[in-house]
C-alpha atoms as a PDB file:
ATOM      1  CA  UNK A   1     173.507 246.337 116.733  1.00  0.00           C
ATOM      2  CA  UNK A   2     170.660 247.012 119.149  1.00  0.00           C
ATOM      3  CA  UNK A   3     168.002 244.913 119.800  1.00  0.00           C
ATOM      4  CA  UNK A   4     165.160 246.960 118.307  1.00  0.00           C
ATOM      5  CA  UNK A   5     167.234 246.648 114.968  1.00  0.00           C
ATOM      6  CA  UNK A   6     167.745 243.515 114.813  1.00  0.00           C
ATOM      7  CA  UNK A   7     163.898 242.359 115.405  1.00  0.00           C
ATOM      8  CA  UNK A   8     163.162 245.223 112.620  1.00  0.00           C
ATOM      9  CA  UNK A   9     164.960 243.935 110.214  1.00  0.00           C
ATOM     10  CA  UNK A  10     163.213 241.166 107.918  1.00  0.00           C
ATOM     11  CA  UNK A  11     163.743 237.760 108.804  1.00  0.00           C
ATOM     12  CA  UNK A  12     163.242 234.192 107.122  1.00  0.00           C
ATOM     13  CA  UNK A  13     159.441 232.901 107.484  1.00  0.00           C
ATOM     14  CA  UNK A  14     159.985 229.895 109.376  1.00  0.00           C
ATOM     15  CA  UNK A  15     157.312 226.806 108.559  1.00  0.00           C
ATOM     16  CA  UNK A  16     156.534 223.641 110.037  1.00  0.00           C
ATOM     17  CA  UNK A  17     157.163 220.644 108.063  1.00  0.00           C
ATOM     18  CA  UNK A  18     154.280 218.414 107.453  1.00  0.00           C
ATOM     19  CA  UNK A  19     153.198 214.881 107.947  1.00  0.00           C
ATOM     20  CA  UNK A  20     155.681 212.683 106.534  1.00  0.00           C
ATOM     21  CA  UNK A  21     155.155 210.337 103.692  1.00  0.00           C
ATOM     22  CA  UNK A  22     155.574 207.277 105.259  1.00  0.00           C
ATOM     23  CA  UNK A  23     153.118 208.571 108.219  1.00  0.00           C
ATOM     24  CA  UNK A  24     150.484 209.699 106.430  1.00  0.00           C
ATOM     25  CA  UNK A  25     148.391 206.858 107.949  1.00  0.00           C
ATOM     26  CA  UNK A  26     148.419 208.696 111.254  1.00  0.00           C
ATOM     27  CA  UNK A  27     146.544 211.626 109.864  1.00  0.00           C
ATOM     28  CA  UNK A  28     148.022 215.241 109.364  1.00  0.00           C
ATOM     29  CA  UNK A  29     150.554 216.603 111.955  1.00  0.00           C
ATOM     30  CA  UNK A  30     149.222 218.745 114.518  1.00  0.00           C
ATOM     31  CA  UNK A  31     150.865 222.332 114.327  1.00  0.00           C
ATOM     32  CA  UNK A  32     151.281 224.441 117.508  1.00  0.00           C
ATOM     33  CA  UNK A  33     148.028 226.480 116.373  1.00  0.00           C
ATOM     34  CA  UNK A  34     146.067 223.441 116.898  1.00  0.00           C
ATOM     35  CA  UNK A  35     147.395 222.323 119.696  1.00  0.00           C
ATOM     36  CA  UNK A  36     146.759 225.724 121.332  1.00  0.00           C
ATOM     37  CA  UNK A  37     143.361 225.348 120.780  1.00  0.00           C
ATOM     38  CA  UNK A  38     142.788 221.589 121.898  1.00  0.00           C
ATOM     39  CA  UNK A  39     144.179 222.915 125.184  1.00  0.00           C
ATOM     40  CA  UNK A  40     142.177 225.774 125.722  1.00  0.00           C
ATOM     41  CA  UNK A  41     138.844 224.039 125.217  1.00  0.00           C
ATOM     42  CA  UNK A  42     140.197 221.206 127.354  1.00  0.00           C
ATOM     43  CA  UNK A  43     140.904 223.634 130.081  1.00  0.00           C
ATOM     44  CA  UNK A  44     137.880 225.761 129.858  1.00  0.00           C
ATOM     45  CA  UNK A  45     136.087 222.442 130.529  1.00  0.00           C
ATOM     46  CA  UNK A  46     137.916 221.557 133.140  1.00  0.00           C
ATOM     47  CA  UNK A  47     137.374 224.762 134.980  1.00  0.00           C
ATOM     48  CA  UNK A  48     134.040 224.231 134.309  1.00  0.00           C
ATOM     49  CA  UNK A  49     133.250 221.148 135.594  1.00  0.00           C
ATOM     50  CA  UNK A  50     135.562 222.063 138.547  1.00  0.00           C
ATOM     51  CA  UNK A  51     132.966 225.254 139.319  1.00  0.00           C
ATOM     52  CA  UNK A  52     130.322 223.024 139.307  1.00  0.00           C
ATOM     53  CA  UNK A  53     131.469 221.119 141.822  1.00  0.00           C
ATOM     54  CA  UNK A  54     132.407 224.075 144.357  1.00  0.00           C
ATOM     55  CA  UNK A  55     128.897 224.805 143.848  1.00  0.00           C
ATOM     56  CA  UNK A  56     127.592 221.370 144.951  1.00  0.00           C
ATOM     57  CA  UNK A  57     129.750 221.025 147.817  1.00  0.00           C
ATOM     58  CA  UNK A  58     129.056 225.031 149.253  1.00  0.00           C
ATOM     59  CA  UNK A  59     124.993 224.352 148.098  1.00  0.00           C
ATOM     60  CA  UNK A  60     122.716 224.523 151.323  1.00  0.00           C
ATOM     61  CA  UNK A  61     120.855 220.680 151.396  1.00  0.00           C
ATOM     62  CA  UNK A  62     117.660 223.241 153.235  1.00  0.00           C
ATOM     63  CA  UNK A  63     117.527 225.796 150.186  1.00  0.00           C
ATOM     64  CA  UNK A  64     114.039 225.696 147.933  1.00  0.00           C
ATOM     65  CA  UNK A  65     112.949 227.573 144.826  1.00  0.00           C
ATOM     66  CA  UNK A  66     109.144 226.614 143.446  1.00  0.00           C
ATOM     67  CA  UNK A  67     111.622 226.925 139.805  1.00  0.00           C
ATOM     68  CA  UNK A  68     112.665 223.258 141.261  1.00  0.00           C
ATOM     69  CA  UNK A  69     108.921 221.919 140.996  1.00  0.00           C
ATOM     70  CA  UNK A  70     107.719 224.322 137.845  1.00  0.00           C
ATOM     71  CA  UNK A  71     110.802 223.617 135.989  1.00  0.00           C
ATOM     72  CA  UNK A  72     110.937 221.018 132.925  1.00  0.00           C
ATOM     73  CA  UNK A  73     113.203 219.429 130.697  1.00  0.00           C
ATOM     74  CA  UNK A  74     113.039 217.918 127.186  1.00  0.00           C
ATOM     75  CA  UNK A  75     115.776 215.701 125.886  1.00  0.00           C
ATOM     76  CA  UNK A  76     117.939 216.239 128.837  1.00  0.00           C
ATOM     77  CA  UNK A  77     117.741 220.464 128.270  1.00  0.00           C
ATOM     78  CA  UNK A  78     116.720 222.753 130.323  1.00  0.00           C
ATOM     79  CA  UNK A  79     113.141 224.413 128.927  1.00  0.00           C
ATOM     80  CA  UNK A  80     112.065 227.831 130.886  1.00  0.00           C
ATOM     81  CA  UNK A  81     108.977 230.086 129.979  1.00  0.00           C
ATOM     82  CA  UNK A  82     109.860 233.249 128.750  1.00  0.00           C
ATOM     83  CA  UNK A  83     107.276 234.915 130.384  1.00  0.00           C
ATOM     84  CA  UNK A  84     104.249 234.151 127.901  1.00  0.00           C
ATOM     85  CA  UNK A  85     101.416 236.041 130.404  1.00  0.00           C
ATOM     86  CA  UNK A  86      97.432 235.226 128.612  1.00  0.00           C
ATOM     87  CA  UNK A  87      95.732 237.504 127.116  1.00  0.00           C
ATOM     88  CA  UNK A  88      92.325 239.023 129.292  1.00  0.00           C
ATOM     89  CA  UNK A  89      88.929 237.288 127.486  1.00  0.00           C
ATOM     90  CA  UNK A  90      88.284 241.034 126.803  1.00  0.00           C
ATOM     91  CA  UNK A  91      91.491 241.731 125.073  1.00  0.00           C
ATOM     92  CA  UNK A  92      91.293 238.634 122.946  1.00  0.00           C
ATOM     93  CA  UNK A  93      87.442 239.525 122.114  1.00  0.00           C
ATOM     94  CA  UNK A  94      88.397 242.569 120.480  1.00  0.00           C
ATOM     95  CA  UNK A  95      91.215 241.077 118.304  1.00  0.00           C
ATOM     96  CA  UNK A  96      88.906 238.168 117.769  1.00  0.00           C
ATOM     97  CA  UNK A  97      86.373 241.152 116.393  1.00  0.00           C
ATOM     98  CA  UNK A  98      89.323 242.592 114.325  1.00  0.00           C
ATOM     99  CA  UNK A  99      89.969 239.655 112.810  1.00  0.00           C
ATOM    100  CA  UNK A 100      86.496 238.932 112.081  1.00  0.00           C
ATOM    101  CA  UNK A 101      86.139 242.561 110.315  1.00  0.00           C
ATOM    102  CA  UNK A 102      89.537 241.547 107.945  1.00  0.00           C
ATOM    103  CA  UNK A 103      87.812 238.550 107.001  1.00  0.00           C
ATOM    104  CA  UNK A 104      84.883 240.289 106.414  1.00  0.00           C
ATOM    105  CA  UNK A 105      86.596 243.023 104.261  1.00  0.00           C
ATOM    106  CA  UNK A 106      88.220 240.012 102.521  1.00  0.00           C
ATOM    107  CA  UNK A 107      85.464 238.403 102.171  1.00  0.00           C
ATOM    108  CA  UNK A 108      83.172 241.005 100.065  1.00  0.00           C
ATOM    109  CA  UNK A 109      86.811 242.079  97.640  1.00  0.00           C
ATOM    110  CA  UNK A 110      86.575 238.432  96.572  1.00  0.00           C
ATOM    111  CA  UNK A 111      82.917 238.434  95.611  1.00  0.00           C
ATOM    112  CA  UNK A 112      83.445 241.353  93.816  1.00  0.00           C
ATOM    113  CA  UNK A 113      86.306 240.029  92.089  1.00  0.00           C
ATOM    114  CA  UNK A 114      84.078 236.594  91.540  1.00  0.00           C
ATOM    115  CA  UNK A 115      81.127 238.591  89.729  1.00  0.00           C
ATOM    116  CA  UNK A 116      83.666 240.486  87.672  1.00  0.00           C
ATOM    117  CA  UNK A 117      84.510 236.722  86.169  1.00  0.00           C
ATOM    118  CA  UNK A 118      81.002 235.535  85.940  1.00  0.00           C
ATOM    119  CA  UNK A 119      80.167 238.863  83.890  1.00  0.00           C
ATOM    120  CA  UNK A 120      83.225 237.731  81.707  1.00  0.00           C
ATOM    121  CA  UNK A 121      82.019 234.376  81.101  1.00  0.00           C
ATOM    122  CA  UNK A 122      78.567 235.643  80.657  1.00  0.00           C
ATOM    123  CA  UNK A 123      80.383 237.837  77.363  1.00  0.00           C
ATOM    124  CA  UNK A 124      82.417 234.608  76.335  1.00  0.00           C
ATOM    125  CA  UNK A 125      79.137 232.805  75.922  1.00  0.00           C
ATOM    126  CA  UNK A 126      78.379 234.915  72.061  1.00  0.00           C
ATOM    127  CA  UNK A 127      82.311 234.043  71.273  1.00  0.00           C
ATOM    128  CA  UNK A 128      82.069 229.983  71.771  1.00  0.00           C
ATOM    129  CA  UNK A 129      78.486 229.041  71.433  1.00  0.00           C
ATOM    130  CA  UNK A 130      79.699 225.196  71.807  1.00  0.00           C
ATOM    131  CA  UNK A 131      80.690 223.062  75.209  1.00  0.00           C
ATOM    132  CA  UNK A 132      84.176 222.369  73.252  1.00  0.00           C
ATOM    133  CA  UNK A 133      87.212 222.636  75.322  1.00  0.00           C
ATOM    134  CA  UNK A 134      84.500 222.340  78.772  1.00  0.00           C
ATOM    135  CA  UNK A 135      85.450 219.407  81.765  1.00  0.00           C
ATOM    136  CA  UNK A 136      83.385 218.001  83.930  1.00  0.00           C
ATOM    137  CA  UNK A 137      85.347 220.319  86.781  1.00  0.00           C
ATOM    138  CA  UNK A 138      84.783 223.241  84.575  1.00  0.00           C
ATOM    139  CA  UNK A 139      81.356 222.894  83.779  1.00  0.00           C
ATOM    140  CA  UNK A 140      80.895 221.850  87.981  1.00  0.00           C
ATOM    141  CA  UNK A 141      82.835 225.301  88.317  1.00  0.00           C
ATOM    142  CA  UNK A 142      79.873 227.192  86.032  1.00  0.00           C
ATOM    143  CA  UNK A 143      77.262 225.168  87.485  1.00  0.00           C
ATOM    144  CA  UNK A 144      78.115 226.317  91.467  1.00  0.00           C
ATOM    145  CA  UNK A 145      78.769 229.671  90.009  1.00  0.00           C
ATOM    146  CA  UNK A 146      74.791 229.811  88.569  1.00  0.00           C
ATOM    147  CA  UNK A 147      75.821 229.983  85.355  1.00  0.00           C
ATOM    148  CA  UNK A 148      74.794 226.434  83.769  1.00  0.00           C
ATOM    149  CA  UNK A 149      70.749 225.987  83.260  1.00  0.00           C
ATOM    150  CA  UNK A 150      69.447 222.747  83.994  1.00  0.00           C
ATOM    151  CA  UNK A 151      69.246 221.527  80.584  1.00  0.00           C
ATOM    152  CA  UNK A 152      73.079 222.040  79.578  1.00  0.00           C
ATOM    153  CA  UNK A 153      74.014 218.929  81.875  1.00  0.00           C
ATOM    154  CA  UNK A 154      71.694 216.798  81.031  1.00  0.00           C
ATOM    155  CA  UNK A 155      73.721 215.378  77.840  1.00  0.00           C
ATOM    156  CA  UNK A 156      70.646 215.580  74.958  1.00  0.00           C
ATOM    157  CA  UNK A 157      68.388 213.853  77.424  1.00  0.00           C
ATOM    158  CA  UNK A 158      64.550 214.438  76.448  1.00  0.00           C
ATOM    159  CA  UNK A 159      62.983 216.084  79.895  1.00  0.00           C
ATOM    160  CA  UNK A 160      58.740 216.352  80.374  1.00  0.00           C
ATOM    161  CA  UNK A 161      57.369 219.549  80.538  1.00  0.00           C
ATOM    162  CA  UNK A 162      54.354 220.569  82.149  1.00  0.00           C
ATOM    163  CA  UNK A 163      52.023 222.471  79.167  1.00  0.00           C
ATOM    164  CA  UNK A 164      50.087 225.521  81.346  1.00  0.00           C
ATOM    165  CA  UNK A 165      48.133 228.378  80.036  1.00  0.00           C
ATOM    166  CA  UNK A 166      45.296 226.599  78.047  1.00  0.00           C
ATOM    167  CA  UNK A 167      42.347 226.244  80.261  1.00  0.00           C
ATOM    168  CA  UNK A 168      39.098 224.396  79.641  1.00  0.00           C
ATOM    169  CA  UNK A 169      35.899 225.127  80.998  1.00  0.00           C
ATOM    170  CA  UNK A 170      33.890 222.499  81.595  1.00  0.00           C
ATOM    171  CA  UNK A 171      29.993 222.036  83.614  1.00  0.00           C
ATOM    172  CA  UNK A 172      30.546 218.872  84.938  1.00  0.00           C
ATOM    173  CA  UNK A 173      33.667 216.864  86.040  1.00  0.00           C
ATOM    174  CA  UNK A 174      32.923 214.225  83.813  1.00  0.00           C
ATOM    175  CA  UNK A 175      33.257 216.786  80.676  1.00  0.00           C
ATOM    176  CA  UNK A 176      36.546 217.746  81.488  1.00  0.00           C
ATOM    177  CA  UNK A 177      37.911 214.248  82.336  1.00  0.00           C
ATOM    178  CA  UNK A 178      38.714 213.541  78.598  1.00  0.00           C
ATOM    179  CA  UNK A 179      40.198 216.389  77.841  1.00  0.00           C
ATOM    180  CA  UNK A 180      42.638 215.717  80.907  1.00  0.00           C
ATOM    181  CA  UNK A 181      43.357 212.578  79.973  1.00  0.00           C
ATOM    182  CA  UNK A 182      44.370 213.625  75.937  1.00  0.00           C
ATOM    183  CA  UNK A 183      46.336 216.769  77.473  1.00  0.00           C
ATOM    184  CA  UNK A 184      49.296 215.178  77.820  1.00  0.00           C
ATOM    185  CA  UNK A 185      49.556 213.061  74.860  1.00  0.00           C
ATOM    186  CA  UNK A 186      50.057 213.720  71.088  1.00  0.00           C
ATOM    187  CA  UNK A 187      48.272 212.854  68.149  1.00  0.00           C
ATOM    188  CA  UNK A 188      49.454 209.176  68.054  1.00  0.00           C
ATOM    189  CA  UNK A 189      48.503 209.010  71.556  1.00  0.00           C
ATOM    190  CA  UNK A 190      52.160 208.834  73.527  1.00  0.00           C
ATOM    191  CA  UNK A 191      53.179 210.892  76.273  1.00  0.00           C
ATOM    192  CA  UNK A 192      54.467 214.130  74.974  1.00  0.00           C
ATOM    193  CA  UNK A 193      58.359 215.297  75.644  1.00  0.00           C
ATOM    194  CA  UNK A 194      59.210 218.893  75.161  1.00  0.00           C
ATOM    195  CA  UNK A 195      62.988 219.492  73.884  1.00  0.00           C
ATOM    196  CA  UNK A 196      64.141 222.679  74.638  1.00  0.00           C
ATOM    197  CA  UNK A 197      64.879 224.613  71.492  1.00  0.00           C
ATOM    198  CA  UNK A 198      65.539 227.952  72.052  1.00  0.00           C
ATOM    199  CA  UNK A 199      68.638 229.432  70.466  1.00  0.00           C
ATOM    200  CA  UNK A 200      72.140 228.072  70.732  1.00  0.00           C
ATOM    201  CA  UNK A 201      74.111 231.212  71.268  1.00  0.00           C
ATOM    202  CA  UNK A 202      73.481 231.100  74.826  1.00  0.00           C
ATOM    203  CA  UNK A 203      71.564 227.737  76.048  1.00  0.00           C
ATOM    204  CA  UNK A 204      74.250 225.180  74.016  1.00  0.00           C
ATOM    205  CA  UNK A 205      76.622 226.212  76.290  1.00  0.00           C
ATOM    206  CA  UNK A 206      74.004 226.370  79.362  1.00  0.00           C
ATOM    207  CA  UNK A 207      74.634 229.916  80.330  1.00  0.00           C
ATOM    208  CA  UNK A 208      72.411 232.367  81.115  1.00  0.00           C
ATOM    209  CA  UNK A 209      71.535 235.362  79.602  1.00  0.00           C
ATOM    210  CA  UNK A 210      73.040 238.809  81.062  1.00  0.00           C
ATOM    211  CA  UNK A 211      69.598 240.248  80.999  1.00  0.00           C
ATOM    212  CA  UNK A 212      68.271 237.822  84.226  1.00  0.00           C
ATOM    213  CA  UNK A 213      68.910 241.074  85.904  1.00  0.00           C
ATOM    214  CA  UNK A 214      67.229 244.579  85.058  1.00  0.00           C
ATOM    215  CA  UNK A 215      70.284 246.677  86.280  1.00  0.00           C
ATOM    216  CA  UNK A 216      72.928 244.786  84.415  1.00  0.00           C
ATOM    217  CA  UNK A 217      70.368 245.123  80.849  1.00  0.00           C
ATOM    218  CA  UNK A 218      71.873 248.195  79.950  1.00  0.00           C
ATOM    219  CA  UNK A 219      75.186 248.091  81.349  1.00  0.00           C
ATOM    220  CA  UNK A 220      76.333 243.735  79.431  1.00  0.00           C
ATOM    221  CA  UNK A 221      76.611 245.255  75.467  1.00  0.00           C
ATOM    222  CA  UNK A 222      78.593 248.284  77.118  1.00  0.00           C
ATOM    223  CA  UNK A 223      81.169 246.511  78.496  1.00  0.00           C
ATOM    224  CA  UNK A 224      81.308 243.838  75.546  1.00  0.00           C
ATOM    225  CA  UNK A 225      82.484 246.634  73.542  1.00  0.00           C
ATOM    226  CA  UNK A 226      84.682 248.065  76.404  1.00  0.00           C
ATOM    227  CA  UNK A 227      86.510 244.426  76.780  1.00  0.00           C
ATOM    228  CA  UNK A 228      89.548 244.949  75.082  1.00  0.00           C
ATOM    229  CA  UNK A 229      90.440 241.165  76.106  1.00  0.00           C
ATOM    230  CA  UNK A 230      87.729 240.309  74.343  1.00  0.00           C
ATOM    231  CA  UNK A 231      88.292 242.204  71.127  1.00  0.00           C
ATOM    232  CA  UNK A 232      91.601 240.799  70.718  1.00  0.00           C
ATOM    233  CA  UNK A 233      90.791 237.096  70.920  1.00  0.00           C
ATOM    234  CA  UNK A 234      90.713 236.648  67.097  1.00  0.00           C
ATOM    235  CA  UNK A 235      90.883 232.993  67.206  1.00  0.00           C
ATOM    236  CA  UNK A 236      88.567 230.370  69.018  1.00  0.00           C
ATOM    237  CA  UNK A 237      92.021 228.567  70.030  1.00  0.00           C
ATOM    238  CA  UNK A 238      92.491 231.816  72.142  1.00  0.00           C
ATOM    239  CA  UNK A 239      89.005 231.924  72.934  1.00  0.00           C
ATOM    240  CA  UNK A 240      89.138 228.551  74.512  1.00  0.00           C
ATOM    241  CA  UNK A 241      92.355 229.225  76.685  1.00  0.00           C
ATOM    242  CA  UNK A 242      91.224 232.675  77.867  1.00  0.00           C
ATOM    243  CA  UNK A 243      87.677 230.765  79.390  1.00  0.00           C
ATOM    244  CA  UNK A 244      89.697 227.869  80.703  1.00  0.00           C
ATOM    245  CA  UNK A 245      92.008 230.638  82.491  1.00  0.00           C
ATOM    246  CA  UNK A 246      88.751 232.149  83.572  1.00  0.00           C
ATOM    247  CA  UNK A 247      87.191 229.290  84.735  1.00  0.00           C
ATOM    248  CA  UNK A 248      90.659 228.287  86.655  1.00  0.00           C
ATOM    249  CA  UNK A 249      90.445 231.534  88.706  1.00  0.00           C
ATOM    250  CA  UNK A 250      86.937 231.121  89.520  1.00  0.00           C
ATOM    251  CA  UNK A 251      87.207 227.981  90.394  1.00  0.00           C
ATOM    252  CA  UNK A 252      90.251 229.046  92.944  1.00  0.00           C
ATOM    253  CA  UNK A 253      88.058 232.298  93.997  1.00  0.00           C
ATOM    254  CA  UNK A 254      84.951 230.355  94.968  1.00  0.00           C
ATOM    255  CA  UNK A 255      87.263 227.488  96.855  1.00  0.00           C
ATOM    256  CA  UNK A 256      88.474 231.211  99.089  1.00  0.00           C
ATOM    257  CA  UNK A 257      84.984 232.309  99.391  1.00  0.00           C
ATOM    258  CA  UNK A 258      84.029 228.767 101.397  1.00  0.00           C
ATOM    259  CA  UNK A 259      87.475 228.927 103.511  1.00  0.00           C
ATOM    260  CA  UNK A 260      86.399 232.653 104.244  1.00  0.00           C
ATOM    261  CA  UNK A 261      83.090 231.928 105.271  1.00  0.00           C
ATOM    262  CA  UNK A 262      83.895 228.982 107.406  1.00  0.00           C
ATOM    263  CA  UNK A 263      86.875 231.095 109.057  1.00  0.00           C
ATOM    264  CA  UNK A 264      84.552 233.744 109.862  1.00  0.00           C
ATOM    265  CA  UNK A 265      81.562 231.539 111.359  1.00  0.00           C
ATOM    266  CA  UNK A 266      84.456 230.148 113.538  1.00  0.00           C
ATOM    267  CA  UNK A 267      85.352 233.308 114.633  1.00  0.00           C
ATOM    268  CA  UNK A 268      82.032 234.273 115.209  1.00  0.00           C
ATOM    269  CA  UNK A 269      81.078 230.779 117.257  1.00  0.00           C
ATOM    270  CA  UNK A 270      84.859 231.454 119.198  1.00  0.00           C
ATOM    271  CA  UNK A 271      83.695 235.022 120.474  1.00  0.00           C
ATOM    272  CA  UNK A 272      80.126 233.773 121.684  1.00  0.00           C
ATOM    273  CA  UNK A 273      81.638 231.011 123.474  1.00  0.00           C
ATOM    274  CA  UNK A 274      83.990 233.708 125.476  1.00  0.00           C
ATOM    275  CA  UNK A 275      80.666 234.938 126.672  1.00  0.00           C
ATOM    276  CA  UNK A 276      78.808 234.654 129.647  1.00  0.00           C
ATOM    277  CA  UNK A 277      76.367 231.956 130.790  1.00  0.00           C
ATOM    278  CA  UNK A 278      77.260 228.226 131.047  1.00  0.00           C
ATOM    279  CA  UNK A 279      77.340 225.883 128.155  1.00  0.00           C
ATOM    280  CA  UNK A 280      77.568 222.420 127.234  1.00  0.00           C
ATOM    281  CA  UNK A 281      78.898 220.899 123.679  1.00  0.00           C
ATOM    282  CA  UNK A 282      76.073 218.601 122.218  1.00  0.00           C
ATOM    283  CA  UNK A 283      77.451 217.337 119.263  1.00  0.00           C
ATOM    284  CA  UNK A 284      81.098 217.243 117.922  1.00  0.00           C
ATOM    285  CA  UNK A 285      81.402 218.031 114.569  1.00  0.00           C
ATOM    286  CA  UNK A 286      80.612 215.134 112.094  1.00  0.00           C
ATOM    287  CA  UNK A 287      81.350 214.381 108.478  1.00  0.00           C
ATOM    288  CA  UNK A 288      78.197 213.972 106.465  1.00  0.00           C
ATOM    289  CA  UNK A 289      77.126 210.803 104.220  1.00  0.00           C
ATOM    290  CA  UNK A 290      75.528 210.473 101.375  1.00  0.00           C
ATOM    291  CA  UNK A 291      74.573 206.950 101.454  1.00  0.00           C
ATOM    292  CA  UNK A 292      71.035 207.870 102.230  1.00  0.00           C
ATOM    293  CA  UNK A 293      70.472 210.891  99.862  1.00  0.00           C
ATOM    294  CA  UNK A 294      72.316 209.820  96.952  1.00  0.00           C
ATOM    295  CA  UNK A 295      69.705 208.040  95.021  1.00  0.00           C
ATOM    296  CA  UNK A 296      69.882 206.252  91.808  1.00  0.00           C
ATOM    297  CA  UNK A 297      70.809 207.669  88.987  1.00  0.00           C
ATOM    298  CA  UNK A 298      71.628 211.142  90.824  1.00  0.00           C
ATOM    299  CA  UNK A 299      75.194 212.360  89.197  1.00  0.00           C
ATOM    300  CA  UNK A 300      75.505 215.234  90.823  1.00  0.00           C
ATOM    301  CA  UNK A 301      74.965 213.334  94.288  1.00  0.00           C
ATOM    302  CA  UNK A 302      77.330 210.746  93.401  1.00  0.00           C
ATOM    303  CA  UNK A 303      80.447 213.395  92.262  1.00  0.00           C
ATOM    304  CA  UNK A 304      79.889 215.288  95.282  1.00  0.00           C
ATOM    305  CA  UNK A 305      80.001 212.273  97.313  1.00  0.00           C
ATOM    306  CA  UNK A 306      83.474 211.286  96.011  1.00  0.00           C
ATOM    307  CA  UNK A 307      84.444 214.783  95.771  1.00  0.00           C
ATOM    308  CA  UNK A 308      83.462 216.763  98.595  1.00  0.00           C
ATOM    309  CA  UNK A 309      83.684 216.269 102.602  1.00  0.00           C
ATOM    310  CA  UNK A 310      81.285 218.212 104.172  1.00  0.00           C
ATOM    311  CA  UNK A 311      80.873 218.189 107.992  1.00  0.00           C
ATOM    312  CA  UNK A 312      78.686 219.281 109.966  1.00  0.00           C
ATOM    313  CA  UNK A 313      79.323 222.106 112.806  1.00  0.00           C
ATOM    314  CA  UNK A 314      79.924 221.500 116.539  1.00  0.00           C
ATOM    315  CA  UNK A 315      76.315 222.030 118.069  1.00  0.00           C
ATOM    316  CA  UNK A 316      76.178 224.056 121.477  1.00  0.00           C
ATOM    317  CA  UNK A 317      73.540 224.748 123.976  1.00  0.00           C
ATOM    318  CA  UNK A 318      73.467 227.952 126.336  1.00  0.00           C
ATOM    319  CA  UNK A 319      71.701 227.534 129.943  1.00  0.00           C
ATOM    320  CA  UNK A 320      68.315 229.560 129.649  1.00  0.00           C
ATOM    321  CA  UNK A 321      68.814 232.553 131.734  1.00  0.00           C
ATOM    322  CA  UNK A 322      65.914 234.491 132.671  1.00  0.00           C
ATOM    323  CA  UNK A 323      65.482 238.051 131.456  1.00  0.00           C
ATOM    324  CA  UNK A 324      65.259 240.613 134.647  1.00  0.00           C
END
């Protein structure tokens, strides 16, 4: 039988035994597969420390690369640039104007979207005549948005108003003292309070009326009718939860509309500074206090104190440079 036949023909599958029982403290038994690859890594190391050491003994002691002084390690690793070249000022001036225009762009979709929600709210206000269901973050919400009137915060408290449009004529000063003196008072002689009693529909909840503006007169019972959202809330339940989800986005829209503003007056201060002239930095920017405005009894001063951080911007000033 030739050779070729005999190494065709099908042969037993030879293993290798395991570890034995009674070694099984010394780990598992290294096959020939593992051993073949314990020796290669050990000899590609070898070879490669062994390179490295041609290369020190054949390196000339004379031989200088600026790489040697520019070059850097972290951690014991080798760190090289990869060629990171800066941008010209003009370059980055127009991308700083690009961005500017997104924000811009971003900027006025998000007002829109925010007046869309305050006309919304605006319709809710004949649906839930009461404050039910309103926080004080929700009502803070409607207040920054212009939608709460004075009065709706002020909790039932009696406020003095000023009584114009009756005029006295009088000769003398002396004949027109009394009746400024009794203007003020009422019939049993105390200081007169006005409550404000108009209807409830709108002022309990201390919105105001879609008419403050003539071009939105005709267009508010329109789009009342138009609302199918609105139709559909059968229930004040539903009522309830579709203003607090209103209120919610607002609340989140007018948070973007200050991030967007600040990002774009950044921007804006960024590409001025790029220009010419010399300047100098007068004043980091500075968190404000309220120690000294909040007065007492001031709510609103006090819950924007604890709830707000405002700072003041970085202050710059440009050597005068006169005009040719």
């Amino acid at each position: 039988m030739s050779s070729s036949i005999r190494n065709a023909a099908p042969r037993r599958n030879h293993k290798e035994r395991g570890q034995l029982a009674n070694r099984k403290k010394l780990g598992l038994l290294e096959k020939h597969k593992d051993y073949i690859l314990r020796a290669r890594d050990y000899h590609s190391k070898q070879d490669r420390l062994n390179r490295l050491r041609i290369k020190a003994g054949e390196r000339n002691k004379d031989e200088f690369y600026f790489g040697m002084v520019k070059g850097r390690t972290e951690g014991g690793v080798h760190v090289q640039e990869r060629g990171n070249v800066s941008l010209p000022v003009d370059v980055v001036k127009v991308l700083k104007s690009q961005d500017a225009n997104y924000i811009r762009t971003q900027k006025a979709a998000n007002l829109r979207r925010i007046e869309a929600l305050k006309a919304q709210l605006v319709l809710l206000a004949d649906l839930l005549p009461s404050t039910s269901g309103l926080t004080a973050s929700e009502l803070k919400t409607l207040k920054t948005a212009g939608l709460v009137a004075g009065s709706a915060l002020s909790k039932g408290k009696l406020s003095a108003v000023k009584r114009t449009g009756h005029v006295v004529f009088a000769e003398t000063e002396e004949e027109g003292m009394p009746v400024m003196s009794t203007a003020g008072k009422d019939e049993d002689g105390d200081e007169e309070f006005h409550i404000d009693t108009t209807p409830m529909d709108l002022d309990a909840l201390g919105w105001l009326p879609p008419s403050s503006k003539g071009k939105r007169r005709s267009t508010a019972p329109s789009q009342a009718a138009s609302d199918p959202d609105l139709n559909e809330l059968s229930t004040e339940a539903e009522r309830i939860q579709h203003r607090s989800h209103l209120l919610a986005e607002l609340a989140a829209r007018q948070l973007r509309d200050h991030q967007l503003r600040f990002a774009l007056s950044e921007l804006e201060l960024q590409k001025v500074l790029m220009g010419p002239g010399g300047k100098k930095k007068l004043r980091e920017a500075e968190e404000v206090k309220f120690d000294d405005d909040v007065e007492k009894g001031d709510e609103d001063g006090e819950e924007r104190k604890k709830e707000e951080r405002t700072w003041r911007p970085r202050v710059f000033k440009w050597k005068f440079v006169r005009s040719k």
